[in-house]
Protein backbone atom coordinates (compact mmCIF):
# COMPACT_ATOMS: atom_id res chain seq x y z
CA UNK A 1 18.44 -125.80 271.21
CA UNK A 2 17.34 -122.74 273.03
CA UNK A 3 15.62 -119.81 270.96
CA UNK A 4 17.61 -116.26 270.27
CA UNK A 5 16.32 -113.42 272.14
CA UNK A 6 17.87 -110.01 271.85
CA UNK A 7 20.25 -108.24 269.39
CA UNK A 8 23.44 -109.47 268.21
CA UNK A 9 25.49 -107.19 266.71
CA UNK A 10 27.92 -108.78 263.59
CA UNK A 11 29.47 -105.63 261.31
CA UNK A 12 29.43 -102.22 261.17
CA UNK A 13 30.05 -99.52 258.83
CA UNK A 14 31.42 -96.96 260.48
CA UNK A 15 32.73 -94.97 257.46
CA UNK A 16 29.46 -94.52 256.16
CA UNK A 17 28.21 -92.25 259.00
CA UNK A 18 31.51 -90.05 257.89
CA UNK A 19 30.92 -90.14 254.12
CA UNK A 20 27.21 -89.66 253.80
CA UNK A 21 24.08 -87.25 255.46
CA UNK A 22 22.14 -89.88 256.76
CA UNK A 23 18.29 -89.00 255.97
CA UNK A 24 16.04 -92.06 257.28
CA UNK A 25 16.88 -95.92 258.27
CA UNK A 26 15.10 -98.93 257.72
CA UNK A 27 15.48 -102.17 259.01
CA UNK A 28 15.55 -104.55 256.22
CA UNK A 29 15.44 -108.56 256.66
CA UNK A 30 17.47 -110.42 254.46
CA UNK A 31 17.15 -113.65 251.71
CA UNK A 32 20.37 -116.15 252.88
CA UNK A 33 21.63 -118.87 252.43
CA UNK A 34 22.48 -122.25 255.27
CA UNK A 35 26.41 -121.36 255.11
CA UNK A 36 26.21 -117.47 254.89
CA UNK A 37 23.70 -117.53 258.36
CA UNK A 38 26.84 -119.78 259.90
CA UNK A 39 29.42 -117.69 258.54
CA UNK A 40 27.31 -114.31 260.30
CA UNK A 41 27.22 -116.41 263.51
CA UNK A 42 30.49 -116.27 263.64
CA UNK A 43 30.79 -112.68 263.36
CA UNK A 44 32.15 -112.38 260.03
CA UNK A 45 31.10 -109.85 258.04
CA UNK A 46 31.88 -106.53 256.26
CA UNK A 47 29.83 -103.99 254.87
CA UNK A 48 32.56 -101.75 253.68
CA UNK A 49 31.80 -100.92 249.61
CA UNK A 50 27.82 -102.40 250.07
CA UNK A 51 25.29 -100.69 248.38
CA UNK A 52 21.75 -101.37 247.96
CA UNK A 53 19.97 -100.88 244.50
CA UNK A 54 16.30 -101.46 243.55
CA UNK A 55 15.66 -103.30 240.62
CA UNK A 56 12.37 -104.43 239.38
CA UNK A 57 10.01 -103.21 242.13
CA UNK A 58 12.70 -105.40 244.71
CA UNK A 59 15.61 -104.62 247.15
CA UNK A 60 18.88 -105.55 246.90
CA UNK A 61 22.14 -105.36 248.45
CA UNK A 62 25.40 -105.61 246.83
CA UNK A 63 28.94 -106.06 247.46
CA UNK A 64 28.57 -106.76 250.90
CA UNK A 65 31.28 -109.33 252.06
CA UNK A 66 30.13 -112.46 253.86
CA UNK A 67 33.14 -114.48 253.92
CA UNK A 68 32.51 -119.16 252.74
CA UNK A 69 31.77 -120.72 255.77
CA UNK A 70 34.86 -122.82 256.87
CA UNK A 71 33.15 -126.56 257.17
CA UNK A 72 30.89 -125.53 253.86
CA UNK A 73 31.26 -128.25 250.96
CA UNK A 74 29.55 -127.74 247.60
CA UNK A 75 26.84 -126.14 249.14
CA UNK A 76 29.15 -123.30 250.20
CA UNK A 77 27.61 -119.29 248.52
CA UNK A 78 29.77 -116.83 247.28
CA UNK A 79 31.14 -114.21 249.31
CA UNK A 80 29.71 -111.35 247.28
CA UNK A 81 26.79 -112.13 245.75
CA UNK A 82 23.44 -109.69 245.72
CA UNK A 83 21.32 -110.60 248.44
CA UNK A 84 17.91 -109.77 248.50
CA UNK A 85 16.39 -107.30 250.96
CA UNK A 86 13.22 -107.96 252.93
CA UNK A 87 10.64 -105.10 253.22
CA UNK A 88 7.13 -103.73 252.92
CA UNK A 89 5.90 -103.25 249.79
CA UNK A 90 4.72 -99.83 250.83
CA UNK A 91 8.34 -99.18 252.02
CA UNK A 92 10.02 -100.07 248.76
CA UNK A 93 7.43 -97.66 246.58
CA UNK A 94 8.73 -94.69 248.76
CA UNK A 95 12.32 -95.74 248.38
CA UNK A 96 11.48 -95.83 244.67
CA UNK A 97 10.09 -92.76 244.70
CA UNK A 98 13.10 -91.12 247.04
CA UNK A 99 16.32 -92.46 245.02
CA UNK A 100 15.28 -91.00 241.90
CA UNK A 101 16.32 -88.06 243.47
CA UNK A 102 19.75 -87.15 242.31
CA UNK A 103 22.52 -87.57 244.68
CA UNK A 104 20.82 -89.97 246.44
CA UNK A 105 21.98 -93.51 247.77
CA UNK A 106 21.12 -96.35 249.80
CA UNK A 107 24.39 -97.37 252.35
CA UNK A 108 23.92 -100.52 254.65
CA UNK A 109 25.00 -98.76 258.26
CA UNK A 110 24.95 -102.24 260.23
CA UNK A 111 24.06 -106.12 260.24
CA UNK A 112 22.64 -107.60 263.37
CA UNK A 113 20.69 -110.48 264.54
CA UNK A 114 17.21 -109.99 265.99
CA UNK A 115 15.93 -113.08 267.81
CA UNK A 116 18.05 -115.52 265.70
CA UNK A 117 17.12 -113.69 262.03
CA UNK A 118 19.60 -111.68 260.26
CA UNK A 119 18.33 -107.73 259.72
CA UNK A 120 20.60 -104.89 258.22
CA UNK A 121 19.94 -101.44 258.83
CA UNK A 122 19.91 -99.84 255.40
CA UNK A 123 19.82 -95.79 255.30
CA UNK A 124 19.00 -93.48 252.96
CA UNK A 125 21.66 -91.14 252.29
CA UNK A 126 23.19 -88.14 250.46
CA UNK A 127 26.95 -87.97 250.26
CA UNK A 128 29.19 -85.23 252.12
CA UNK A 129 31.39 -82.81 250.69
CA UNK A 130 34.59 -82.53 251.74
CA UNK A 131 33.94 -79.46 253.73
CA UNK A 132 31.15 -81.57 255.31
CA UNK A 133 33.49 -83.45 256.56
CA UNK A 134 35.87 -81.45 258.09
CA UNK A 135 32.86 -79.67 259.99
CA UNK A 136 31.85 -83.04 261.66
CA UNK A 137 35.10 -83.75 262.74
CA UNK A 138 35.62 -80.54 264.08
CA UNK A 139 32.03 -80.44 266.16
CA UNK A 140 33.13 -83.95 267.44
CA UNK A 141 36.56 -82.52 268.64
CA UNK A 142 34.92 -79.84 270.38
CA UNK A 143 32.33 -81.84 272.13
CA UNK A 144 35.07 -84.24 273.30
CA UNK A 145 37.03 -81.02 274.50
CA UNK A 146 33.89 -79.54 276.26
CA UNK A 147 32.96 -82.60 277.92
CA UNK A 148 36.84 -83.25 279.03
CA UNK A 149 36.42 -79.82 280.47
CA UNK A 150 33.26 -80.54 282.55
CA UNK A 151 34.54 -83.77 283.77
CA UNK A 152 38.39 -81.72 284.84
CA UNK A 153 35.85 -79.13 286.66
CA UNK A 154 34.26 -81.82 288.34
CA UNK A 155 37.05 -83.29 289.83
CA UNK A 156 38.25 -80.11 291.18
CA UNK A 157 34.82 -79.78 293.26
CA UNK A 158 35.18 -82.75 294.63
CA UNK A 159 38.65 -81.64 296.07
């Protein structure tokens, strides 16, 4: 069988971006199992309520969903068990040092395949307030509206 190349995109949590300030990303590998890497190849996936928590000087992530793989047997995992994260050790001692921060979280953005091995983007994040909120919807309504405005203006030059 031929060898990956590239990025594969397989969930995505776009309600994170909305809920939280996102202050740095890493790109984490992660500890699987046989039927949870066949159960990502097909694209199923969700990273909805995951979280990722350090305990004991190691990375984990919980509550992500990764759905039994259909043709599993016995050998089948659960769908949410804590998987462990994949990092530098000198990556993990900053994290440690940067979540004991209050108010501070660790929210897994998106999970992706990079030449055939699973990664998730993990990002270190404080949470919005509701007013927060309601500003970055209202910045992304007005870029839309400027940019609809440049592209109208546009098509009257061409006229």
């Amino acid at each position: 069988m031929a060898k990956e190349t590239g990025r594969k995109l397989i969930a995505q949590n776009r309600r994170a971006r909305h809920d939280y300030h996102i202050l740095e990303t890493y790109e984490c590998g992660l500890v699987l199992t046989g039927t949870e890497v066949k159960s990502l190849r097909q694209g199923r996936a969700s990273l909805v309520d995951g979280f990722g928590q350090l305990d004991g000087g190691e990375l984990w992530l919980h509550n992500v969903h990764i759905p039994e793989y259909a043709q599993g047997t016995w050998t089948n995992h659960s769908a949410r068990r804590k998987r462990k994260l994949l990092l530098h050790r000198s990556e993990i001692d900053k994290l440690i040092g940067k979540t004991q921060s209050t108010g501070v979280t660790l929210v897994p953005l998106q999970m992706y395949f990079v030449d055939g091995r699973a990664k998730v983007e993990l990002a270190l994040a404080r949470g919005k307030r509701e007013y927060d909120k309601r500003q970055t919807l209202r910045e992304q309504q007005d870029r839309r509206e400027a940019e609809r405005a440049i592209s109208a203006a546009r098509r009257r030059q061409r006229r």
